[in-house]
Protein backbone atom coordinates (compact mmCIF):
# COMPACT_ATOMS: atom_id res chain seq x y z
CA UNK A 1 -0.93 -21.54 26.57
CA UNK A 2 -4.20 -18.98 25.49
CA UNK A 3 -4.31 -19.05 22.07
CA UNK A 4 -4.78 -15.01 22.88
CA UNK A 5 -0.81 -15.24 24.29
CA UNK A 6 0.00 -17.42 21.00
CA UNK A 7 -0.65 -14.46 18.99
CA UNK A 8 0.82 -12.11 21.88
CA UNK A 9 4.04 -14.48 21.33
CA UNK A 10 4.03 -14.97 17.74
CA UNK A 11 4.16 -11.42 17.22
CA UNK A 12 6.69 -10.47 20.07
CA UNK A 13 9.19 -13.28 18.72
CA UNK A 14 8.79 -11.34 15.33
CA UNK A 15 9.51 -8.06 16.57
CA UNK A 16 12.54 -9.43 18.24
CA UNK A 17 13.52 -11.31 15.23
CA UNK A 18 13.11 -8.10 13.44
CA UNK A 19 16.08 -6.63 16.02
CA UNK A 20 18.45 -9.08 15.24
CA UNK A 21 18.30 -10.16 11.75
CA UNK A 22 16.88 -7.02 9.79
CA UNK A 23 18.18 -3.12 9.90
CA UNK A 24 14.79 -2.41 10.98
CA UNK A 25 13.72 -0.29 13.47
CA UNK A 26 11.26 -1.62 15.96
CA UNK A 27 9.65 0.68 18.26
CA UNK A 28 8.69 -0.42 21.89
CA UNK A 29 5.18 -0.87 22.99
CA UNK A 30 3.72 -0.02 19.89
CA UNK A 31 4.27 -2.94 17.63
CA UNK A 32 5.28 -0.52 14.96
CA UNK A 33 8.41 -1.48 12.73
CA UNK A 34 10.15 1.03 10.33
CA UNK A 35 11.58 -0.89 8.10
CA UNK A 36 12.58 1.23 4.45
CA UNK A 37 11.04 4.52 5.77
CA UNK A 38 8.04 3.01 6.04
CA UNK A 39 5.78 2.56 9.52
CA UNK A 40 4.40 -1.07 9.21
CA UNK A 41 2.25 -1.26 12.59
CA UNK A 42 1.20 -4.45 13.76
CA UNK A 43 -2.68 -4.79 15.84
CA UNK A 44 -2.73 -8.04 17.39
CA UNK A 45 -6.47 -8.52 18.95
CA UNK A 46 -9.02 -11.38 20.43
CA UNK A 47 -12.33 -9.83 19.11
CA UNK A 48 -11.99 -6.95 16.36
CA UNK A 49 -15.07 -4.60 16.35
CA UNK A 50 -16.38 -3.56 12.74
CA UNK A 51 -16.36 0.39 14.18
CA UNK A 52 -13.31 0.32 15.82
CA UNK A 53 -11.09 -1.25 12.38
CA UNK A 54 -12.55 1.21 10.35
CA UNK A 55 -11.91 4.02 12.23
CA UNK A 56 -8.31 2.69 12.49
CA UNK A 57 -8.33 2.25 9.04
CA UNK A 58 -9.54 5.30 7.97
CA UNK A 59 -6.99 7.28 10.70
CA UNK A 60 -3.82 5.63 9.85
CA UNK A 61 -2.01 7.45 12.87
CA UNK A 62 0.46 5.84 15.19
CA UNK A 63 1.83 7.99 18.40
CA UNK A 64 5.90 7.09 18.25
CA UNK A 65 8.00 7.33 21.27
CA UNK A 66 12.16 7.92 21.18
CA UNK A 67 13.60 8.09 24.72
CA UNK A 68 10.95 10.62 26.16
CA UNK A 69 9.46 12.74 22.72
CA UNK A 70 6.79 11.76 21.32
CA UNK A 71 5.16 12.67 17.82
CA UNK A 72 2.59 11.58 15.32
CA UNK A 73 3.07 9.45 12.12
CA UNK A 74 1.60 8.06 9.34
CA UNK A 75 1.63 4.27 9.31
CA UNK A 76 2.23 3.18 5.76
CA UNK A 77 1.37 -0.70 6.32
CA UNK A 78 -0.87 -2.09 9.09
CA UNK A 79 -1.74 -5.86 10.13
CA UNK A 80 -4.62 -7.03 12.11
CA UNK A 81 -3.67 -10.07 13.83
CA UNK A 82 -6.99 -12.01 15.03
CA UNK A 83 -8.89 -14.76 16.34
CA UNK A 84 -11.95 -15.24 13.76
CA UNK A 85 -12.92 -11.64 12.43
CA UNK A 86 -16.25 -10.42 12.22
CA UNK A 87 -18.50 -10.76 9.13
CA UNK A 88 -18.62 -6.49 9.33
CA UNK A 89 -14.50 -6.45 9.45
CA UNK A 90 -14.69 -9.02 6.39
CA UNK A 91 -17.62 -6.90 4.79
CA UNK A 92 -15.65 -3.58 5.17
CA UNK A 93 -12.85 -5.43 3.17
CA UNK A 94 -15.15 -6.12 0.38
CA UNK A 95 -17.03 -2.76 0.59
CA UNK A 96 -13.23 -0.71 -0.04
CA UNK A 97 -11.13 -2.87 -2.03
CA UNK A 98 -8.29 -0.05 -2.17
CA UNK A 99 -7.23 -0.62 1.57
CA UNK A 100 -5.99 -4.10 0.42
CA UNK A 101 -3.38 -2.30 -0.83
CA UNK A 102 -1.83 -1.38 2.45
CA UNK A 103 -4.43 -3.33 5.28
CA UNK A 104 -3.71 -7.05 5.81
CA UNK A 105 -5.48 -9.59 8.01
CA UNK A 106 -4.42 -12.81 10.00
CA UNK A 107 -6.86 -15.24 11.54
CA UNK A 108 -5.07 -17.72 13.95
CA UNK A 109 -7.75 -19.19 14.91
CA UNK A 110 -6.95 -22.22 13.85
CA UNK A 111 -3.69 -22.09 15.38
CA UNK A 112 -3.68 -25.81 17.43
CA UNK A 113 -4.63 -28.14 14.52
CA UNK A 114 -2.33 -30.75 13.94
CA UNK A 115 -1.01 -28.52 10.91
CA UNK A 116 -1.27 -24.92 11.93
CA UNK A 117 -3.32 -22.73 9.24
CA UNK A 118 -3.46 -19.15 8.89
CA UNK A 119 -6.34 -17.44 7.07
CA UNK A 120 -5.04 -14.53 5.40
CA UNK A 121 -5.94 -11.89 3.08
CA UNK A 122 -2.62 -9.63 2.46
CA UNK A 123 -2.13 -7.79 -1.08
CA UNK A 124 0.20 -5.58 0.15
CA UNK A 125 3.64 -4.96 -0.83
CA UNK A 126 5.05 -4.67 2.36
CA UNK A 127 8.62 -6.27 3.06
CA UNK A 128 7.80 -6.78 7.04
CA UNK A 129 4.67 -8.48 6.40
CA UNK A 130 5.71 -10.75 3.74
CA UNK A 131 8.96 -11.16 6.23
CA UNK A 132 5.99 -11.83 9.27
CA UNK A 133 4.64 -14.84 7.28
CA UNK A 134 7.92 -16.37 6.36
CA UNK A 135 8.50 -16.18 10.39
CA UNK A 136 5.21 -18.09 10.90
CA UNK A 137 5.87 -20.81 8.46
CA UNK A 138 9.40 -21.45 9.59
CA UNK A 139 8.84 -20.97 13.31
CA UNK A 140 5.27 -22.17 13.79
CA UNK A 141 5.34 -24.70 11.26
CA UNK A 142 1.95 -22.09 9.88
CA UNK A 143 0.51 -23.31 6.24
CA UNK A 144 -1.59 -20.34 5.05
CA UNK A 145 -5.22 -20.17 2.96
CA UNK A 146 -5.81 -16.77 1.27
CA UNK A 147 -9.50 -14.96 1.44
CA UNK A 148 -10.11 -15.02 -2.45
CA UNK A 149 -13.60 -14.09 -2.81
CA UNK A 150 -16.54 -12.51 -0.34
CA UNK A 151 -18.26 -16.08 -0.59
CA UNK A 152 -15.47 -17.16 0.97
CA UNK A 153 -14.68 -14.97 2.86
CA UNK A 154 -18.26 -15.51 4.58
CA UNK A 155 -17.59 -19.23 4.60
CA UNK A 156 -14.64 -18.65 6.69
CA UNK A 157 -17.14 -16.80 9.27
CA UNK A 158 -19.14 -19.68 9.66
CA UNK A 159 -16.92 -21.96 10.37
């Protein structure tokens, strides 16, 4: 298996986890969960442009479907679920510490080791991705390594 379907998987096994052991609602096609009246929207991705995560960042907006209406909300929590992101999407991080508050970041690049390792850097509060990580350790086996500092963080680019 891709490690681009890995992620596809890891994050489709959530959701469905999400269905049957948490009163959370989990919106189709959208990887969006509402879990305490709060959107908490998933963006799983091979290659992350600098450009295209700030401008997600910046316009928080997720289009929600129920049966055939659709409207516009506010996502209070999102996750960007990558292979290796870019120095600018690491940079951007460093550049607008407040978004750590409610953006997190997962690098599975490093998915096939022997011991699985997830680079992360999540300080937010939210219950679906601190939920999403437990998932990963106990499903995947996933040991995780936090982005403490911009020095490492730029380490973890090079590798």
């Amino acid at each position: 298996m891709a490690l681009a379907e890995i992620i596809f998987d890891c994050v489709e096994r959530f959701k469905k986890y999400c269905l049957q052991s948490r009163n959370w609602k989990v919106y189709e096609g959208a990887d969006l969960i509402r879990a305490k009246n709060r959107f908490h929207r998933f963006v799983w991705a091979r290659q992350l442009r600098p450009l295209t995560f700030e401008n997600m960042v910046r316009n928080p907006l997720c289009a929600v479907t129920e049966g055939v209406l659709y409207r516009i909300e506010r996502v209070s929590f999102m996750a960007f679920v990558v292979l290796q992101p870019s120095s600018g999407v690491l940079k951007f991080f460093e550049e607008e510490p407040s978004i750590q508050r409610w953006v997190a970041l997962y690098d599975l690049s490093r998915f096939f080791r022997s011991k699985p390792i997830c680079v992360k850097l999540n300080e937010t509060k939210s219950p679906v991705f601190s939920e999403f990580e437990r998932f990963l350790s106990e499903h995947y086996n996933m040991e995780f390594e936090l982005i403490a500092s911009s020095l490492k963080a730029k380490k973890w680019v090079q590798e």
